[in-house]
Protein backbone atom coordinates (compact mmCIF):
# COMPACT_ATOMS: atom_id res chain seq x y z
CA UNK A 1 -26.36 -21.04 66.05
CA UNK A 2 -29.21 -18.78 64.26
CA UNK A 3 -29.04 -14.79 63.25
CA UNK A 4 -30.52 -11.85 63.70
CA UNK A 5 -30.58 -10.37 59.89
CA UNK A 6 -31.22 -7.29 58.64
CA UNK A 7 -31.41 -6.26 54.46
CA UNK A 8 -31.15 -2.58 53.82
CA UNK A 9 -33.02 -2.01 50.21
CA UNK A 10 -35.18 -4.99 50.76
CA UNK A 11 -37.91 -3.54 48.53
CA UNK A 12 -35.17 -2.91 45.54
CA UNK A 13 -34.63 -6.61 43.00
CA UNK A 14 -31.40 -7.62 44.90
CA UNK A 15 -33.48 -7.28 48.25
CA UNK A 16 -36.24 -9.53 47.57
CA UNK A 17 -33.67 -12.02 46.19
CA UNK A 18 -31.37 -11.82 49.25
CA UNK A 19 -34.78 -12.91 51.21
CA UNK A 20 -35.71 -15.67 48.91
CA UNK A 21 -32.09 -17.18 49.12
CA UNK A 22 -31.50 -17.09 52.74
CA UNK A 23 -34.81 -19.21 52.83
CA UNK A 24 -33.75 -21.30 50.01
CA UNK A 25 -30.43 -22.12 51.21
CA UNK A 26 -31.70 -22.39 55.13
CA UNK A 27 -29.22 -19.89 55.95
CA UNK A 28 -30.09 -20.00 59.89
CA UNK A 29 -32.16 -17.09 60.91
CA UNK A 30 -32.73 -16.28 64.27
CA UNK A 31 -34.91 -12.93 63.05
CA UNK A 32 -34.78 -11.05 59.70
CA UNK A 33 -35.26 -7.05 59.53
CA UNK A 34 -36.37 -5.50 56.36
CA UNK A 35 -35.15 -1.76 55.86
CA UNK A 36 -35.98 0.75 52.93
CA UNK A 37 -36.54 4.27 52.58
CA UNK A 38 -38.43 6.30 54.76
CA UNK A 39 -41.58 6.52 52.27
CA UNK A 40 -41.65 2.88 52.38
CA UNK A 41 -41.25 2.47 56.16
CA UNK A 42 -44.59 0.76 57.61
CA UNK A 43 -45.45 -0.96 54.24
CA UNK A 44 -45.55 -4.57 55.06
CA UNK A 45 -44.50 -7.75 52.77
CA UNK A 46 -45.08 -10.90 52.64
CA UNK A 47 -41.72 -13.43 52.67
CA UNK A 48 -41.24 -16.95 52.84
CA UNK A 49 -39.99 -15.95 56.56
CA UNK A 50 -43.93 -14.30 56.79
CA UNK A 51 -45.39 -10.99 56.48
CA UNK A 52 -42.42 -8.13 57.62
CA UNK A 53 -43.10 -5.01 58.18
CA UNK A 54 -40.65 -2.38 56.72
CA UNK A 55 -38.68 -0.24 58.77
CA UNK A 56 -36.82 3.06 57.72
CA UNK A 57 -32.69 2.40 57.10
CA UNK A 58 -31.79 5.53 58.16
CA UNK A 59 -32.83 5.00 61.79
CA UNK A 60 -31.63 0.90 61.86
CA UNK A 61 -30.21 0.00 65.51
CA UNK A 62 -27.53 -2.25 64.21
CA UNK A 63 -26.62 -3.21 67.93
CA UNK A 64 -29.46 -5.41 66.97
CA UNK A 65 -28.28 -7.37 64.08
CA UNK A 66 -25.89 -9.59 63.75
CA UNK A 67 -25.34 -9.38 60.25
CA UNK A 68 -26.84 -6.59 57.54
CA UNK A 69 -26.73 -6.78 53.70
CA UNK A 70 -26.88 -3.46 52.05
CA UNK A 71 -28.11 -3.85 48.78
CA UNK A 72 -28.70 -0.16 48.42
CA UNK A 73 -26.76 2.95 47.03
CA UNK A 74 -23.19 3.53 47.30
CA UNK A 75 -23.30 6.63 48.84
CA UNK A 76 -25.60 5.55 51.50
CA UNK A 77 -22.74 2.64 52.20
CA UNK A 78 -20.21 4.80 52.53
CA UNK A 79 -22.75 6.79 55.45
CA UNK A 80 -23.63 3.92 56.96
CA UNK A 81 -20.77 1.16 56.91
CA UNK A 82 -18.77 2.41 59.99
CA UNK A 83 -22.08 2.86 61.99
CA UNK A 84 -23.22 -0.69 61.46
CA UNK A 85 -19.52 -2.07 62.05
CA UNK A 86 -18.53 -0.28 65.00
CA UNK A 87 -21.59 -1.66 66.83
CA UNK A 88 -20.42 -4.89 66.05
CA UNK A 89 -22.42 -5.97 63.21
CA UNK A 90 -20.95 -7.73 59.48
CA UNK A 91 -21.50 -5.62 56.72
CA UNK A 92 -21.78 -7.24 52.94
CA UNK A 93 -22.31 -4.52 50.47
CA UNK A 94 -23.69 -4.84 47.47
CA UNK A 95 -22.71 -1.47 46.27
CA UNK A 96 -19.23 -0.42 44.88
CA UNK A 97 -18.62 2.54 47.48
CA UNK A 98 -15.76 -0.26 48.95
CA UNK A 99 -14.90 -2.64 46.13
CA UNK A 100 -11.32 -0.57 45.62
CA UNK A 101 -10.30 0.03 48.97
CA UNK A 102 -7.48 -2.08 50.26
CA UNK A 103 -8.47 -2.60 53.20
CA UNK A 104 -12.00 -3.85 52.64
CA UNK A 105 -12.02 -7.54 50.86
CA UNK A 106 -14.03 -8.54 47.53
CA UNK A 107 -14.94 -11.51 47.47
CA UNK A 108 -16.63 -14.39 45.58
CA UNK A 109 -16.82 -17.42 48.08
CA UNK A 110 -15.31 -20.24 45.90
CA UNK A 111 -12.18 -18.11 45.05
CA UNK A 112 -11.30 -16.07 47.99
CA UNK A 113 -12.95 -16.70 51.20
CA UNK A 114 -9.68 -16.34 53.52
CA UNK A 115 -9.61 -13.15 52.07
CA UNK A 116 -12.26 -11.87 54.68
CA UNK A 117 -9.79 -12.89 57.53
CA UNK A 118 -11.37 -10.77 61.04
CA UNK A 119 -13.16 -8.33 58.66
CA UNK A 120 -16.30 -6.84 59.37
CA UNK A 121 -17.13 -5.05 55.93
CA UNK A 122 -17.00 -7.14 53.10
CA UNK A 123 -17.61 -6.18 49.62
CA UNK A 124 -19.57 -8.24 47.00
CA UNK A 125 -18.07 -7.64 43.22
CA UNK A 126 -20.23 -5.99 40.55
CA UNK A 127 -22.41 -8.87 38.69
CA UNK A 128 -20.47 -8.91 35.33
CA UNK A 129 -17.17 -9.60 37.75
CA UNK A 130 -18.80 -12.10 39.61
CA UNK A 131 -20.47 -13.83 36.68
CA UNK A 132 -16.82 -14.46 34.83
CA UNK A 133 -14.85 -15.29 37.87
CA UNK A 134 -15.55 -18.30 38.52
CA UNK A 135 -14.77 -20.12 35.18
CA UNK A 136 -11.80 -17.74 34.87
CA UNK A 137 -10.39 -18.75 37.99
CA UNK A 138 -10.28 -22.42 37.48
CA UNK A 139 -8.76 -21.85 34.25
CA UNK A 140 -6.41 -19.63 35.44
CA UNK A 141 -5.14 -21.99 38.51
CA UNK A 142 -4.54 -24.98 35.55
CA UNK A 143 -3.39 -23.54 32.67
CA UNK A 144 -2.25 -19.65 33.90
CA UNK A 145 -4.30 -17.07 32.24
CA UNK A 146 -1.90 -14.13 30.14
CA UNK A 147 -4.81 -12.42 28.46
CA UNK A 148 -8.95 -11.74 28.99
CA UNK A 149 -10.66 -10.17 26.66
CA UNK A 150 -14.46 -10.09 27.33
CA UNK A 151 -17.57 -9.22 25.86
CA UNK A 152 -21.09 -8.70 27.43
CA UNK A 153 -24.48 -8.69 26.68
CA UNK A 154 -26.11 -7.67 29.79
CA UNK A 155 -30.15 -7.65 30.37
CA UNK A 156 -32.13 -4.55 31.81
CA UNK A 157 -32.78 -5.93 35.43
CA UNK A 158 -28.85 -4.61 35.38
CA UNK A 159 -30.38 -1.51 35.68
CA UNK A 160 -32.65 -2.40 38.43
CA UNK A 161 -36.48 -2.61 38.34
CA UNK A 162 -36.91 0.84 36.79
CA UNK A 163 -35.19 -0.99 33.43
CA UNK A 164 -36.82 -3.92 33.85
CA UNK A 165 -40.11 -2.14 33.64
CA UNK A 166 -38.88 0.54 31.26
CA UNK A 167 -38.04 -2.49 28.75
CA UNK A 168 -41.57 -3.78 28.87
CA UNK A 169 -43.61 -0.66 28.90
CA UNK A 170 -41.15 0.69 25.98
CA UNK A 171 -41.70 -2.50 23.75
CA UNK A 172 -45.24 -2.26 24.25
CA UNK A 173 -45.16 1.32 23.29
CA UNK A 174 -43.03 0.32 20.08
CA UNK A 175 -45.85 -3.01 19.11
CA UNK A 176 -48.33 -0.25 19.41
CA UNK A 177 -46.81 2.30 17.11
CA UNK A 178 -45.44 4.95 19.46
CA UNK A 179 -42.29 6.23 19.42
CA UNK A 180 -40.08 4.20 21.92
CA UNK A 181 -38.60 6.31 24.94
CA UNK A 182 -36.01 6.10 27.15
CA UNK A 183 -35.42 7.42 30.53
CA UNK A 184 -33.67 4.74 32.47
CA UNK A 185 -31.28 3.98 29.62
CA UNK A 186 -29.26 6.78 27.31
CA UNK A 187 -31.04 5.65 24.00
CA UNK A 188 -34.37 3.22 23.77
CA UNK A 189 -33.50 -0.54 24.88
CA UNK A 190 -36.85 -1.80 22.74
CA UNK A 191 -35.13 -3.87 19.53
CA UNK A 192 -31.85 -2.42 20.34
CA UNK A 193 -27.98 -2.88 21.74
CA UNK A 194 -25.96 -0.28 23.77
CA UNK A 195 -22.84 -0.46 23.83
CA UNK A 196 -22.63 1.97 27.06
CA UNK A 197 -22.61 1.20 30.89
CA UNK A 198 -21.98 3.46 33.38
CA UNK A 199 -19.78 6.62 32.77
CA UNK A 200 -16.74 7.15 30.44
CA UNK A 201 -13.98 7.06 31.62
CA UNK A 202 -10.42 8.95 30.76
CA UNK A 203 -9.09 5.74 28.68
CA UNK A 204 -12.74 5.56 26.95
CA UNK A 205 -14.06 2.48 28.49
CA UNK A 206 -17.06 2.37 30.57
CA UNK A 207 -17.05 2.63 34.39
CA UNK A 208 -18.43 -1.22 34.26
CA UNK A 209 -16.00 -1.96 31.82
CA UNK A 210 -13.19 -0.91 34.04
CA UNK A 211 -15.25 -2.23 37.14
CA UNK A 212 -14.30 -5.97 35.54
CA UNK A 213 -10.30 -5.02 35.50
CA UNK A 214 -10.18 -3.94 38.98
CA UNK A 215 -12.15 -6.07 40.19
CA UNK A 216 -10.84 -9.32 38.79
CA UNK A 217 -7.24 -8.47 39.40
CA UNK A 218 -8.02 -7.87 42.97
CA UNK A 219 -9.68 -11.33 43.79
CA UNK A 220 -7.66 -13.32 42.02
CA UNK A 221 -4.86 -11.50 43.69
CA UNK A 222 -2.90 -10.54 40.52
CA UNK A 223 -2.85 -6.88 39.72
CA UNK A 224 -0.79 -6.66 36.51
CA UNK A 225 -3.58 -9.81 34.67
CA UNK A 226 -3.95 -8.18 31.28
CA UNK A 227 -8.25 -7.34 30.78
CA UNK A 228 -10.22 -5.88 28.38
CA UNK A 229 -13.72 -5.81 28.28
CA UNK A 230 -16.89 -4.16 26.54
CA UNK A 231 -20.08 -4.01 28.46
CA UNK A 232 -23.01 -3.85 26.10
CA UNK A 233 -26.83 -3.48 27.44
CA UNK A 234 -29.36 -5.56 25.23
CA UNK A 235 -33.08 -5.96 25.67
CA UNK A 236 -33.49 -9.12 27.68
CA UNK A 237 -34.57 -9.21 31.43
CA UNK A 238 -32.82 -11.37 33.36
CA UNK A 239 -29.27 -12.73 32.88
CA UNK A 240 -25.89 -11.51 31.49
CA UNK A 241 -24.17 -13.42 28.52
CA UNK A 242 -20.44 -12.71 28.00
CA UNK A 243 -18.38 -14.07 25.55
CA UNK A 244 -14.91 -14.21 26.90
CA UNK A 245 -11.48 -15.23 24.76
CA UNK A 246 -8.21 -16.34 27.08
CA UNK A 247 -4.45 -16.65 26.15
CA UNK A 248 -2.81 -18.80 28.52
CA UNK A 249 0.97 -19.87 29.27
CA UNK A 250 0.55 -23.38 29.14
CA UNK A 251 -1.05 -25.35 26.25
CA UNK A 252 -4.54 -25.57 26.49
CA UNK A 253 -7.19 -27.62 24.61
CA UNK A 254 -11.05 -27.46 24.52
CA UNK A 255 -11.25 -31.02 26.25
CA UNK A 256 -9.79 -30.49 28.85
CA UNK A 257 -11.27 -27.13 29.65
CA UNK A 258 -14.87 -28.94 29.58
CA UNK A 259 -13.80 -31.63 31.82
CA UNK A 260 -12.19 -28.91 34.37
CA UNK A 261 -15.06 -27.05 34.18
CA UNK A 262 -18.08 -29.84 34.62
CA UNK A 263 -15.67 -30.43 37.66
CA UNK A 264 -16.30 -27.05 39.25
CA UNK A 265 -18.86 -26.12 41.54
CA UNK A 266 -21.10 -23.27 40.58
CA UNK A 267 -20.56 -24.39 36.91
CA UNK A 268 -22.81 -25.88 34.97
CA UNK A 269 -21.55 -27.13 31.30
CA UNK A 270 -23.76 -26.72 28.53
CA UNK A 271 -21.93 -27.43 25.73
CA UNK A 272 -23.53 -29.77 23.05
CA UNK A 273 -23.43 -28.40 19.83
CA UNK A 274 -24.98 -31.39 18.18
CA UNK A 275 -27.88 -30.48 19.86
CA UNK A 276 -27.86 -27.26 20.19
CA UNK A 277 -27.10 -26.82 23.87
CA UNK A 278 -24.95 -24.07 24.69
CA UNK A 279 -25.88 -21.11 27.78
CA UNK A 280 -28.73 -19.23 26.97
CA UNK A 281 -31.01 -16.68 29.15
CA UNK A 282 -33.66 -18.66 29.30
CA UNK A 283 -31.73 -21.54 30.68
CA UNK A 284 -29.90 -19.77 33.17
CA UNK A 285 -32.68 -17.58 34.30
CA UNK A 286 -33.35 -17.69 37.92
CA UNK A 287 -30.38 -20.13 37.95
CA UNK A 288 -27.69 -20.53 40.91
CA UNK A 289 -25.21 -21.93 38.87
CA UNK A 290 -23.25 -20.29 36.12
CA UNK A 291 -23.97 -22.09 32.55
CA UNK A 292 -20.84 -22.11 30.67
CA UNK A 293 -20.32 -23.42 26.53
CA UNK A 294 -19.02 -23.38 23.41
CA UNK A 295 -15.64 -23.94 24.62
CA UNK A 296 -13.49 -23.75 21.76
CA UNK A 297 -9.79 -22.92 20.41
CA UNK A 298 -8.73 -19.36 20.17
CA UNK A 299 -8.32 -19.49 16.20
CA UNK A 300 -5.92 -16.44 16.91
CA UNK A 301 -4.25 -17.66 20.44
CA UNK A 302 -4.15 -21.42 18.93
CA UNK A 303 -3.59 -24.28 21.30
CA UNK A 304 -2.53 -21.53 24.25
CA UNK A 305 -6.14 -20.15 23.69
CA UNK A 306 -9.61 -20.49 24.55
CA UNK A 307 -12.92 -19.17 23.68
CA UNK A 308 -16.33 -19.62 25.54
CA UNK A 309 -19.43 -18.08 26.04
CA UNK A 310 -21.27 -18.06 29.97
CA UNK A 311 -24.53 -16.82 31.15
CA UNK A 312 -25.93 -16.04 34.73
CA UNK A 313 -27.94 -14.59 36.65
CA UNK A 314 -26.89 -11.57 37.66
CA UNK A 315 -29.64 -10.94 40.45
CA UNK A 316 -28.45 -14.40 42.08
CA UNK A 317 -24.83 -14.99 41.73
CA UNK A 318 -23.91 -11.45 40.75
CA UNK A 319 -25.57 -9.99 44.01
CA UNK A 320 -27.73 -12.04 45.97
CA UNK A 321 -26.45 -15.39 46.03
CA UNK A 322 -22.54 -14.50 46.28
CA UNK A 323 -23.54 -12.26 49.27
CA UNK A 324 -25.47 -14.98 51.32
CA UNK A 325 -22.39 -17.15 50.58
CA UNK A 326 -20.20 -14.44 52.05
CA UNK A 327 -22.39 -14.47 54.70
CA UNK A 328 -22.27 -18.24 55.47
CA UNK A 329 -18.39 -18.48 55.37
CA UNK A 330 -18.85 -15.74 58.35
């Protein structure tokens, strides 16, 4: 059985991947519809699938798809969701407009697939979520995780293309002697760290800080799991790092964690130290698999602690790649 596809934002980073994986991965496509914004509608592009031609979102007959990723804003979602489902087509957004809602699963295929049960709308989790999850998870089935406390270095193409490109114009600006500017980001990204994502919130964490809390407690099923994370923007392009320290119930010990872990699919350990092999950007780059490494014990949590360090791409698994995986558990 084959598709009929259709990719709302397919001009934007995370629509251009969402083509390249479906072809990667086989996915079966009957047809595949690009959509974008009206100003882009009649453009053409060329795709492993062959040349498209764009068509404007806002007027998308989705009696005519079987299946449509939105990897566009949230507010357009939340406009368009209903209208796509009620003419009987699968929605995955990318988007957070329905990450919180009860009623609309999260999910991140090798944790919680029955969670999309006769669901039509189907959220994918923000990258730095979906990134994490995956080594948490395991953990957490073996050894029972108590406390996650999580730190992230996260690379412009977070921000979409406009940081990507903001990044390398800015640098150039700053190699050249010009003052480095910022438009994109709240203060210059060239030979710097931010430690701000998103909007403040009331408790003084970032939105994406708090985006990891909610969002990990609600695919893992466990809404009282004790979080804490900083989100902090750096100037790479591609891939978040997050260094992530666990207190868990029963004893655990660095061993075993790397032998769980080289177990699990969508991991990939990287953790010699003798030789300097640990996860890394430029390993993980256009990677499917998250890299995960110096796995170590908590010197503060002991031998009920952990410590590790994981890197991936948050273009593929934390948007693109989860979502076609939602989409072939459909």
């Amino acid at each position: 059985m084959s598709y009929k596809i259709g990719i709302m934002g397919a001009t934007g980073a995370v629509g251009r991947e969402i083509i390249e994986v479906l072809h990667d991965r086989n996915f079966p496509v009957e047809s595949l519809r690009l959509y974008a914004s009206e100003r882009s509608a009649g453009k053409t592009i060329e795709t492993p699938f062959g040349e498209i031609t764009i068509e404007n979102a806002g007027s998308a007959d989705y009696s005519q798809l079987d299946i449509a990723f939105f990897a566009i804003s949230g507010g357009w979602s939340k406009e368009n969701a209903q209208k796509a489902t009620d003419a009987g087509c699968y929605v995955i957004d990318n988007s957070s407009a329905f990450r919180y809602d009860d009623e609309v699963p999260l999910v991140v295929p090798e944790i919680n697939a029955n969670a999309i049960g006769d669901s039509k709308l189907i959220a994918n989790p923000n990258c730095t979520t979906a990134i994490a999850a995956i080594p948490l998870y395991n953990l957490h089935k073996e050894y029972v995780l108590k406390k996650v406390i999580i730190s992230t270095y996260q690379a412009t193409s977070g921000a979409g293309a406009a940081g990507m490109s903001e990044l390398i114009e800015e640098t150039r600006n700053y190699l050249e002697g010009k003052e480095a500017r910022n438009k994109v980001f709240v203060h210059p990204i060239v030979f710097n760290t931010i430690p701000h994502i998103d909007s403040f919130q009331e408790n003084d964490y970032t939105r994406e800080e708090m985006k990891v809390v909610w969002e990990t407690r609600k695919i893992f099923s466990e809404p009282d799991m004790a979080i804490s994370c900083t989100c902090v923007r750096i100037p790479t392009m591609r891939v978040h790092g997050e260094s992530i320290v666990i207190e868990t119930e029963k004893p655990i010990s660095p061993e075993d964690a790397k032998k769980l872990l080289g177990e699990t699919e969508g991991i990939e350990l990287k953790d010699d130290i003798e030789n300097n092999v640990y996860p890394m950007p430029l390993t993980a780059t256009k990677k499917y698999d998250v890299e995960v490494g110096r796995i170590r014990q908590n010197l503060v949590f002991g031998d009920h602690g952990l410590e590790f360090f994981v890197c991936g791409d948050q273009i593929l698994k934390g948007a693109a790649l989860n979502a076609v995986q939602i989409a072939e558990k459909l």
